[in-house]
PDB file of N, CA and C in Angstrom:
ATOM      1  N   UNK A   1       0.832  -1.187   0.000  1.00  0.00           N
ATOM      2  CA  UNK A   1       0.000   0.000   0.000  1.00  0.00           C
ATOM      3  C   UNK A   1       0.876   1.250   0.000  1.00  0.00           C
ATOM      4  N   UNK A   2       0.710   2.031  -0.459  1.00  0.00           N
ATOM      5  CA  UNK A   2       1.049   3.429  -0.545  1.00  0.00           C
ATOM      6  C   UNK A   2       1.344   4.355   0.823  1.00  0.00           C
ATOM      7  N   UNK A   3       1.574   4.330   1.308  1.00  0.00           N
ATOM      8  CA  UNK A   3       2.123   5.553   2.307  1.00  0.00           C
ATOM      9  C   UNK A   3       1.746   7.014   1.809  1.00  0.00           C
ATOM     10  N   UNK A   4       1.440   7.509   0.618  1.00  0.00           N
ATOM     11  CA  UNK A   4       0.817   8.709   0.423  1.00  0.00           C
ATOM     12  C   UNK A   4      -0.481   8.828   0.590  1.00  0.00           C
ATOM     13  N   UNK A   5      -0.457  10.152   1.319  1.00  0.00           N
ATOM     14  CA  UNK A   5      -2.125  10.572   1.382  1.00  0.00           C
ATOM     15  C   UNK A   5      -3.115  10.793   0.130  1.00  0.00           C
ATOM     16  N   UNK A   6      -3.853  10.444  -0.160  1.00  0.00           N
ATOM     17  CA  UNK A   6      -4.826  10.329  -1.370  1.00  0.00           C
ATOM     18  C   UNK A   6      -5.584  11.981  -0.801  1.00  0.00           C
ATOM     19  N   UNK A   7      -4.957  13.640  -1.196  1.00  0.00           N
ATOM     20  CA  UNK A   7      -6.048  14.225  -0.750  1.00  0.00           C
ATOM     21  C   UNK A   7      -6.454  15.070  -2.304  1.00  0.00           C
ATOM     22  N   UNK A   8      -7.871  15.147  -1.868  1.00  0.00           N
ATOM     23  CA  UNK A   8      -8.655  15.572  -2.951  1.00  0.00           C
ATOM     24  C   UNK A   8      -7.781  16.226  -4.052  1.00  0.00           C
ATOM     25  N   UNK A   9      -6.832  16.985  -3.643  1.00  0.00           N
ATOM     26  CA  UNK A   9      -6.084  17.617  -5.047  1.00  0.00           C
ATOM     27  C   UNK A   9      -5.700  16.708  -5.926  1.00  0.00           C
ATOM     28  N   UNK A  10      -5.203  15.273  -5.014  1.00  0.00           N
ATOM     29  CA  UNK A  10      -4.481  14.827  -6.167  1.00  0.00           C
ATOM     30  C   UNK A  10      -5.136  13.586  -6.952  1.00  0.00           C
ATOM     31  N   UNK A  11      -6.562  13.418  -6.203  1.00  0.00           N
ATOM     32  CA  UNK A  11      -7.443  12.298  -6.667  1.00  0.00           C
ATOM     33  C   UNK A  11      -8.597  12.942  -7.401  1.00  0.00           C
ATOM     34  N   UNK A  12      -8.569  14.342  -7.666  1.00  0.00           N
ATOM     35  CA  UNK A  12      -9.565  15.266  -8.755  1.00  0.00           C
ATOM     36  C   UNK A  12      -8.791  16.064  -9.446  1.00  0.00           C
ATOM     37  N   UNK A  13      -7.407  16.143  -9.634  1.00  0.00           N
ATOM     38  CA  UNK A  13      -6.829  17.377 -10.098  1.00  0.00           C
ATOM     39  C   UNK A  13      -7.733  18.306 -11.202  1.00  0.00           C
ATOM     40  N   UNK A  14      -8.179  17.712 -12.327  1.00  0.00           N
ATOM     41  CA  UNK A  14      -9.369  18.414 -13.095  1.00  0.00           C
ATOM     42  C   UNK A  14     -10.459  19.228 -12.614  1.00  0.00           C
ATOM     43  N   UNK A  15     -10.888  18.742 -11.449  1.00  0.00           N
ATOM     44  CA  UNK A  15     -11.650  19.248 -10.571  1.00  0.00           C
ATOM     45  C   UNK A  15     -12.058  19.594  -9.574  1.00  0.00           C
ATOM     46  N   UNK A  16     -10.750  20.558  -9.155  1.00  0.00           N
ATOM     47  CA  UNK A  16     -10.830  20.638  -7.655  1.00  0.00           C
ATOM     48  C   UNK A  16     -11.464  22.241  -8.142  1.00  0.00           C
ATOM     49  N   UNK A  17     -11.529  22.724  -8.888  1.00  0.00           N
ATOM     50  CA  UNK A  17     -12.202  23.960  -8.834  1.00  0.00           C
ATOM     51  C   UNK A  17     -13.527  23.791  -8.569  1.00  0.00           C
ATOM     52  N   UNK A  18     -14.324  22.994  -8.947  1.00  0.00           N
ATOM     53  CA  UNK A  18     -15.522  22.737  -8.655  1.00  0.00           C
ATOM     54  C   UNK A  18     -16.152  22.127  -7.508  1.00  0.00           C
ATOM     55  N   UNK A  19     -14.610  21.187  -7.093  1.00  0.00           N
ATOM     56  CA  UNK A  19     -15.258  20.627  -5.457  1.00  0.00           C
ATOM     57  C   UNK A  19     -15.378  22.013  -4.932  1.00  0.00           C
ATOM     58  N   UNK A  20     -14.515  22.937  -4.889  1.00  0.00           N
ATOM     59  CA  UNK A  20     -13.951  24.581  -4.039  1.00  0.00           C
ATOM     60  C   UNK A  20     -15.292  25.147  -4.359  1.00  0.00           C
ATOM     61  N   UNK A  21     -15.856  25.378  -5.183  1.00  0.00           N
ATOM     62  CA  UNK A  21     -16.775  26.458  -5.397  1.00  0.00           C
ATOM     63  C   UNK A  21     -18.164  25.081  -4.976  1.00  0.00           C
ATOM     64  N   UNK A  22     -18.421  24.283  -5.049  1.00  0.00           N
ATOM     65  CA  UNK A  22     -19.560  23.418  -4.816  1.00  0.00           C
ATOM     66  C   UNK A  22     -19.693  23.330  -2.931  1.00  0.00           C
ATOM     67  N   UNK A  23     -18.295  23.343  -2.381  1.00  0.00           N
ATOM     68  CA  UNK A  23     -17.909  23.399  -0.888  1.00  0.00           C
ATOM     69  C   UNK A  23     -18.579  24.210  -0.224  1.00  0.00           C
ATOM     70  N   UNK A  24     -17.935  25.611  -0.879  1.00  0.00           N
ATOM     71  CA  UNK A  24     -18.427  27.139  -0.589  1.00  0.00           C
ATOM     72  C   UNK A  24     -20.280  27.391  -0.685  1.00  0.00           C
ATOM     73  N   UNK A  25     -21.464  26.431  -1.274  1.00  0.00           N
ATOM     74  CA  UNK A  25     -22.403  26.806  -1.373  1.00  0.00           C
ATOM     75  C   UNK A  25     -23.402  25.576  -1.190  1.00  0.00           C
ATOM     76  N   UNK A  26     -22.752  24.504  -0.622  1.00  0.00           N
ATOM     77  CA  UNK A  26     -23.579  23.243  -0.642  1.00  0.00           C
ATOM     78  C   UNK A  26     -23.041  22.736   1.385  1.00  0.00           C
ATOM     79  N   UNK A  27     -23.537  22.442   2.097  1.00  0.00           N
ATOM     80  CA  UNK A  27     -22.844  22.213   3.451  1.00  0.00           C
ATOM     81  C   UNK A  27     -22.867  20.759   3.542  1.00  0.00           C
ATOM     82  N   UNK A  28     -24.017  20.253   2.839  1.00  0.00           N
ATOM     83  CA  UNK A  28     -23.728  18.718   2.805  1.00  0.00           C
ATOM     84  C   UNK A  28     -22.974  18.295   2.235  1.00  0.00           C
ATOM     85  N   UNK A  29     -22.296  18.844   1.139  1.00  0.00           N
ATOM     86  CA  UNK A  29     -21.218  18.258   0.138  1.00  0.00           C
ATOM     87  C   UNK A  29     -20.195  18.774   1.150  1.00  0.00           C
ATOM     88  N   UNK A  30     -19.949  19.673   1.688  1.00  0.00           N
ATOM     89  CA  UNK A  30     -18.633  20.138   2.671  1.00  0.00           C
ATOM     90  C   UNK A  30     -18.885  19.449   3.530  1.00  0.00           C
ATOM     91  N   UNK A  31     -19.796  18.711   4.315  1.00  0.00           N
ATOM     92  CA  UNK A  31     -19.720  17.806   5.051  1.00  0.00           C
ATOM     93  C   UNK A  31     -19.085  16.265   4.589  1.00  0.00           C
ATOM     94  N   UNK A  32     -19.141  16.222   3.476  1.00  0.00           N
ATOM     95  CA  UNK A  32     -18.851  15.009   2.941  1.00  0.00           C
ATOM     96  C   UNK A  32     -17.384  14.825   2.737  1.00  0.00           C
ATOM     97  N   UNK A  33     -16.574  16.081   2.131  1.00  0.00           N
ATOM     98  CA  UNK A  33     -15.569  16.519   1.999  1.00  0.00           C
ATOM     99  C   UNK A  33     -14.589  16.154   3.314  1.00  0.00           C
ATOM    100  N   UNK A  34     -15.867  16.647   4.019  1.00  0.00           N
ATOM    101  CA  UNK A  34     -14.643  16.644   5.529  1.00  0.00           C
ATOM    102  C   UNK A  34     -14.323  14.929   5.958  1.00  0.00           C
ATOM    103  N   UNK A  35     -15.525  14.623   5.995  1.00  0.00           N
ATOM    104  CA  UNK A  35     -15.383  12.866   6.058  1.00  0.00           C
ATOM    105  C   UNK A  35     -14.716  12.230   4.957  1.00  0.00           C
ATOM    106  N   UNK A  36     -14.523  12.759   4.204  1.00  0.00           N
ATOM    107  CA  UNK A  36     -13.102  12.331   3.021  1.00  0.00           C
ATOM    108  C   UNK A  36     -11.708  12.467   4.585  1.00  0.00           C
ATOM    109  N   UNK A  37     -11.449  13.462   4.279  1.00  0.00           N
ATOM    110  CA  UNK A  37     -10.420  14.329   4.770  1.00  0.00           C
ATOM    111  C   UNK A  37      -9.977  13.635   6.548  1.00  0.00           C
ATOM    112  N   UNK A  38     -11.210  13.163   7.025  1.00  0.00           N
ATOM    113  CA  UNK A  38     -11.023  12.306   8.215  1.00  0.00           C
ATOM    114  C   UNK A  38     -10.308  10.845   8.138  1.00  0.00           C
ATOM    115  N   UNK A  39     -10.908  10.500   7.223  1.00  0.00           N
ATOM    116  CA  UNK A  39     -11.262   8.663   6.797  1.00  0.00           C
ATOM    117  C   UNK A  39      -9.740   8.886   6.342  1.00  0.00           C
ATOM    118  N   UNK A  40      -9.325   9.485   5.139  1.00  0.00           N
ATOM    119  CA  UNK A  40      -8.137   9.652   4.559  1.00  0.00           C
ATOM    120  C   UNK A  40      -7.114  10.089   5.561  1.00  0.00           C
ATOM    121  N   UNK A  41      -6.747  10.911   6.405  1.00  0.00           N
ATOM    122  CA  UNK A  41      -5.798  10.685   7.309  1.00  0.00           C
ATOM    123  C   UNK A  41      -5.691   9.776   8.280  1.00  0.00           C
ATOM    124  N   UNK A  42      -6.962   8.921   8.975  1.00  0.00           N
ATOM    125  CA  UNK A  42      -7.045   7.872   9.117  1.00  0.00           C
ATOM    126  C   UNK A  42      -6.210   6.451   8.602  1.00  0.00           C
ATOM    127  N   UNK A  43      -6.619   6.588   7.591  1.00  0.00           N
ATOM    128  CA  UNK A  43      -5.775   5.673   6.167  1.00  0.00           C
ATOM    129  C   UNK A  43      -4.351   5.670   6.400  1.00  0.00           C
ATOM    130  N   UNK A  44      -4.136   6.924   5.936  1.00  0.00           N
ATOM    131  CA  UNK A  44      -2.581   7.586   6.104  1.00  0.00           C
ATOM    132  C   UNK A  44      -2.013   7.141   7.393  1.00  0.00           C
ATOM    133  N   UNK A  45      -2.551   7.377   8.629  1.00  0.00           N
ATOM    134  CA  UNK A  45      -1.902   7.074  10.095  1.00  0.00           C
ATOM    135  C   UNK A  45      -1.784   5.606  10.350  1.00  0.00           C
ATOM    136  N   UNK A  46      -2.868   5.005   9.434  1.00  0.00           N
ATOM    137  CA  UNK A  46      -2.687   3.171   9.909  1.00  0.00           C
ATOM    138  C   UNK A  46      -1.436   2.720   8.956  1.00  0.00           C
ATOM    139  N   UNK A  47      -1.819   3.159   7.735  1.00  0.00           N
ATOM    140  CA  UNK A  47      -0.817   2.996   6.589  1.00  0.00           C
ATOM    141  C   UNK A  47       0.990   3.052   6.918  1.00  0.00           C
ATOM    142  N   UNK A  48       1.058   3.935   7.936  1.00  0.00           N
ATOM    143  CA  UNK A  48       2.607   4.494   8.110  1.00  0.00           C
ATOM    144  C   UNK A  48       2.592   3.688   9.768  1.00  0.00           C
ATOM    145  N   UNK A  49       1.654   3.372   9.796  1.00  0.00           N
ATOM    146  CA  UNK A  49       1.844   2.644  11.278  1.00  0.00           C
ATOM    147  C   UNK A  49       2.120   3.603  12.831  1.00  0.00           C
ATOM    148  N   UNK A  50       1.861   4.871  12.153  1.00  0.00           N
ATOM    149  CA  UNK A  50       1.613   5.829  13.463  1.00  0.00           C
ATOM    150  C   UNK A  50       0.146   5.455  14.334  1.00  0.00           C
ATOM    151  N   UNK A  51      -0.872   4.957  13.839  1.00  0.00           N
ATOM    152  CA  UNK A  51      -1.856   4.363  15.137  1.00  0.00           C
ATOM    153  C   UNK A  51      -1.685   3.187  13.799  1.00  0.00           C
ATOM    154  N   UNK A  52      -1.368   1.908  14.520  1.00  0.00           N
ATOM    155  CA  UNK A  52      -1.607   0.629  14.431  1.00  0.00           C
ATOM    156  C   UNK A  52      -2.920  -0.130  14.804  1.00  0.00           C
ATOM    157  N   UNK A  53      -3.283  -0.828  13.859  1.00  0.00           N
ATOM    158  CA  UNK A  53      -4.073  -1.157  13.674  1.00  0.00           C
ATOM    159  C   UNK A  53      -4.825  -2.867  12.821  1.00  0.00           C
ATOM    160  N   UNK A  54      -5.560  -3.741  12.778  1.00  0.00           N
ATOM    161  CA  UNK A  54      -5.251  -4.962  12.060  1.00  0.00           C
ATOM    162  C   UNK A  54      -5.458  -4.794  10.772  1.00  0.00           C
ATOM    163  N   UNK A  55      -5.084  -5.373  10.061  1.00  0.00           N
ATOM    164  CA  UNK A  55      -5.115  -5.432   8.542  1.00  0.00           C
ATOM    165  C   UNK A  55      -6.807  -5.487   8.284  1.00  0.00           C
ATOM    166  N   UNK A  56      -7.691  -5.826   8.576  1.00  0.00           N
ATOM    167  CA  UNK A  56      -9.034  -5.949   8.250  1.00  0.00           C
ATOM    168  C   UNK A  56      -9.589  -4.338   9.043  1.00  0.00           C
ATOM    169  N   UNK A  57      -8.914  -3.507  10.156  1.00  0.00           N
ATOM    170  CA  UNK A  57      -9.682  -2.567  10.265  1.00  0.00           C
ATOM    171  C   UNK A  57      -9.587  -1.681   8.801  1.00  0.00           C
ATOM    172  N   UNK A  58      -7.673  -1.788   8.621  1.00  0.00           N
ATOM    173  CA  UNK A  58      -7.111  -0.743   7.529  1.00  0.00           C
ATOM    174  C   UNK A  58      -8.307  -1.390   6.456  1.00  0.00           C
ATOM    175  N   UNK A  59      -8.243  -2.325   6.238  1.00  0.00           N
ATOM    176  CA  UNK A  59      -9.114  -2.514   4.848  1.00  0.00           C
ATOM    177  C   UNK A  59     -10.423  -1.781   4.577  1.00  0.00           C
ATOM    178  N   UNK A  60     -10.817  -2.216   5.802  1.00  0.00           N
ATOM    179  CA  UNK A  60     -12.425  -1.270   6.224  1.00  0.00           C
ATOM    180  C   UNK A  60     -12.299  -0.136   5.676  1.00  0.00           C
ATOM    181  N   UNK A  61     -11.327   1.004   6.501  1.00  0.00           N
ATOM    182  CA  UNK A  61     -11.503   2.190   6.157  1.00  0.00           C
ATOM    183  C   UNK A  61     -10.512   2.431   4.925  1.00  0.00           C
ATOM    184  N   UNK A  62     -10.007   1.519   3.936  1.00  0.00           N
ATOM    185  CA  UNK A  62      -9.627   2.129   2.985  1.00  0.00           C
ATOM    186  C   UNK A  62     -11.387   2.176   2.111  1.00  0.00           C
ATOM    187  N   UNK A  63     -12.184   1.021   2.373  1.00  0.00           N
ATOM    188  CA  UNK A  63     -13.199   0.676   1.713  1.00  0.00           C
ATOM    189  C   UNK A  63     -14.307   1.994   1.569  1.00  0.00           C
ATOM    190  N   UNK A  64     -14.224   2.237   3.106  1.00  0.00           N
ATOM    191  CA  UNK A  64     -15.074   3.846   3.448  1.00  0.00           C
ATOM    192  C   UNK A  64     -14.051   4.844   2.885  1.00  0.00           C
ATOM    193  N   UNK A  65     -13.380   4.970   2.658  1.00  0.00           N
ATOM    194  CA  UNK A  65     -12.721   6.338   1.619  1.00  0.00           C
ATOM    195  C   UNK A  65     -13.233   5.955   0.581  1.00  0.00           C
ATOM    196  N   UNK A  66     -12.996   4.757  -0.188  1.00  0.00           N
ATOM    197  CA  UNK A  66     -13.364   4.876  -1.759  1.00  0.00           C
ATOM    198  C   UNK A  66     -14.859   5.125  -1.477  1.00  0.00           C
ATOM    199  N   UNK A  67     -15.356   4.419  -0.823  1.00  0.00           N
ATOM    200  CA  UNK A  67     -17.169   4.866  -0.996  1.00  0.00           C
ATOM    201  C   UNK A  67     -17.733   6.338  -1.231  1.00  0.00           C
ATOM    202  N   UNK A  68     -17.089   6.745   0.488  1.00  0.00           N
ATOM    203  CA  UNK A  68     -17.085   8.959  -0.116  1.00  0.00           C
ATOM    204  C   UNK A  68     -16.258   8.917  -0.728  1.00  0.00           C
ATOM    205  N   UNK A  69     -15.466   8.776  -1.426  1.00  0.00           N
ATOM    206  CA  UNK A  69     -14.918   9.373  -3.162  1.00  0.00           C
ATOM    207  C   UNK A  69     -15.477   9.069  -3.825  1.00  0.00           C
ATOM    208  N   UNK A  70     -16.591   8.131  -4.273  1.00  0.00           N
ATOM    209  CA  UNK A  70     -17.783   7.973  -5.348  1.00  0.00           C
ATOM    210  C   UNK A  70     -18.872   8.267  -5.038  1.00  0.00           C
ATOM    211  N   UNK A  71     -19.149   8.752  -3.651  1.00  0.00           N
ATOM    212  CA  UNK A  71     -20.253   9.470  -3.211  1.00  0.00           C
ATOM    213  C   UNK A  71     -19.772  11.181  -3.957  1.00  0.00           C
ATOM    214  N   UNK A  72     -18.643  11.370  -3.390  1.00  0.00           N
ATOM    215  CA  UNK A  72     -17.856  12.934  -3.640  1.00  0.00           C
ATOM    216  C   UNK A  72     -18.197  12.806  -5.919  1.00  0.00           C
ATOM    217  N   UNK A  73     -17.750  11.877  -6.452  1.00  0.00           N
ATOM    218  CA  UNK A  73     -18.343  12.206  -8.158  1.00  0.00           C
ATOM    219  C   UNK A  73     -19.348  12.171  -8.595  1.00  0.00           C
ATOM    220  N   UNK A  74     -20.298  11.114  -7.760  1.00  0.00           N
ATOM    221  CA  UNK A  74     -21.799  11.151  -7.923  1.00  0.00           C
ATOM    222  C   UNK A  74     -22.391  12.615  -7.570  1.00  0.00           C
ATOM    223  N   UNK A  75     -22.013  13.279  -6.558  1.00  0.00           N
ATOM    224  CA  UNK A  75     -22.870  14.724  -6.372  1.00  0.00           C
ATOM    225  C   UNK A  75     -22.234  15.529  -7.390  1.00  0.00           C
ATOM    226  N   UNK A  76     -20.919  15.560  -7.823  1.00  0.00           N
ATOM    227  CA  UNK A  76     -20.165  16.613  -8.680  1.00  0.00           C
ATOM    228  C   UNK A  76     -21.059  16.663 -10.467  1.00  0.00           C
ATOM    229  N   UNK A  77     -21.601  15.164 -10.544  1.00  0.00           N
ATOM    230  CA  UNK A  77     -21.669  14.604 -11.672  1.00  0.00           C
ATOM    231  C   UNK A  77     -23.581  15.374 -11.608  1.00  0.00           C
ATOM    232  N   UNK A  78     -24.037  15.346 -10.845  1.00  0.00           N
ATOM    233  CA  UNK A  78     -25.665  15.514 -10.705  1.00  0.00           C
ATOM    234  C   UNK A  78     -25.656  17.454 -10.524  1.00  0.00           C
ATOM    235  N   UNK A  79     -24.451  17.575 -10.380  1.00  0.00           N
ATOM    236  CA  UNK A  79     -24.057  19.289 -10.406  1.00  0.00           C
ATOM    237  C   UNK A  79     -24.652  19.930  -9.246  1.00  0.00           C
TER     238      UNK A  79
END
């Protein structure tokens, strides 16, 4: 697994202007954002083994990041 953080810049680069301006005027989508942004340093901290953790939790929450990241294109995609 990767040791880099997956954050929105670099898993939308095309479209981080639109997460930014969709953020700024939608609170449920900025809510969603943020639970990216949780789950994903989460990831990151089990990943590098700064909070340890079993291989089936890490799996879990890699599973809940990808979910809000296709929750996060499904709202981008419905505009």
């Amino acid at each position: 697994m990767s040791n880099t953080p997956h954050t929105l810049e670099e898993e939308f680069p095309d479209r981080i202007e639109a997460i930014h301006a969709r953020k700024a005027k939608d609170a449920v989508f900025a809510l969603l954002l943020k639970q990216y942004d949780e789950v994903n340093d989460a990831v990151h901290l089990a990943e590098t083994r700064v909070t340890p953790m079993s291989e089936e939790a890490e799996e879990e929450l890699r599973r809940k990041r990808l979910a809000i990241k296709d929750e996060i294109v499904r709202s981008l995609e419905q505009g």
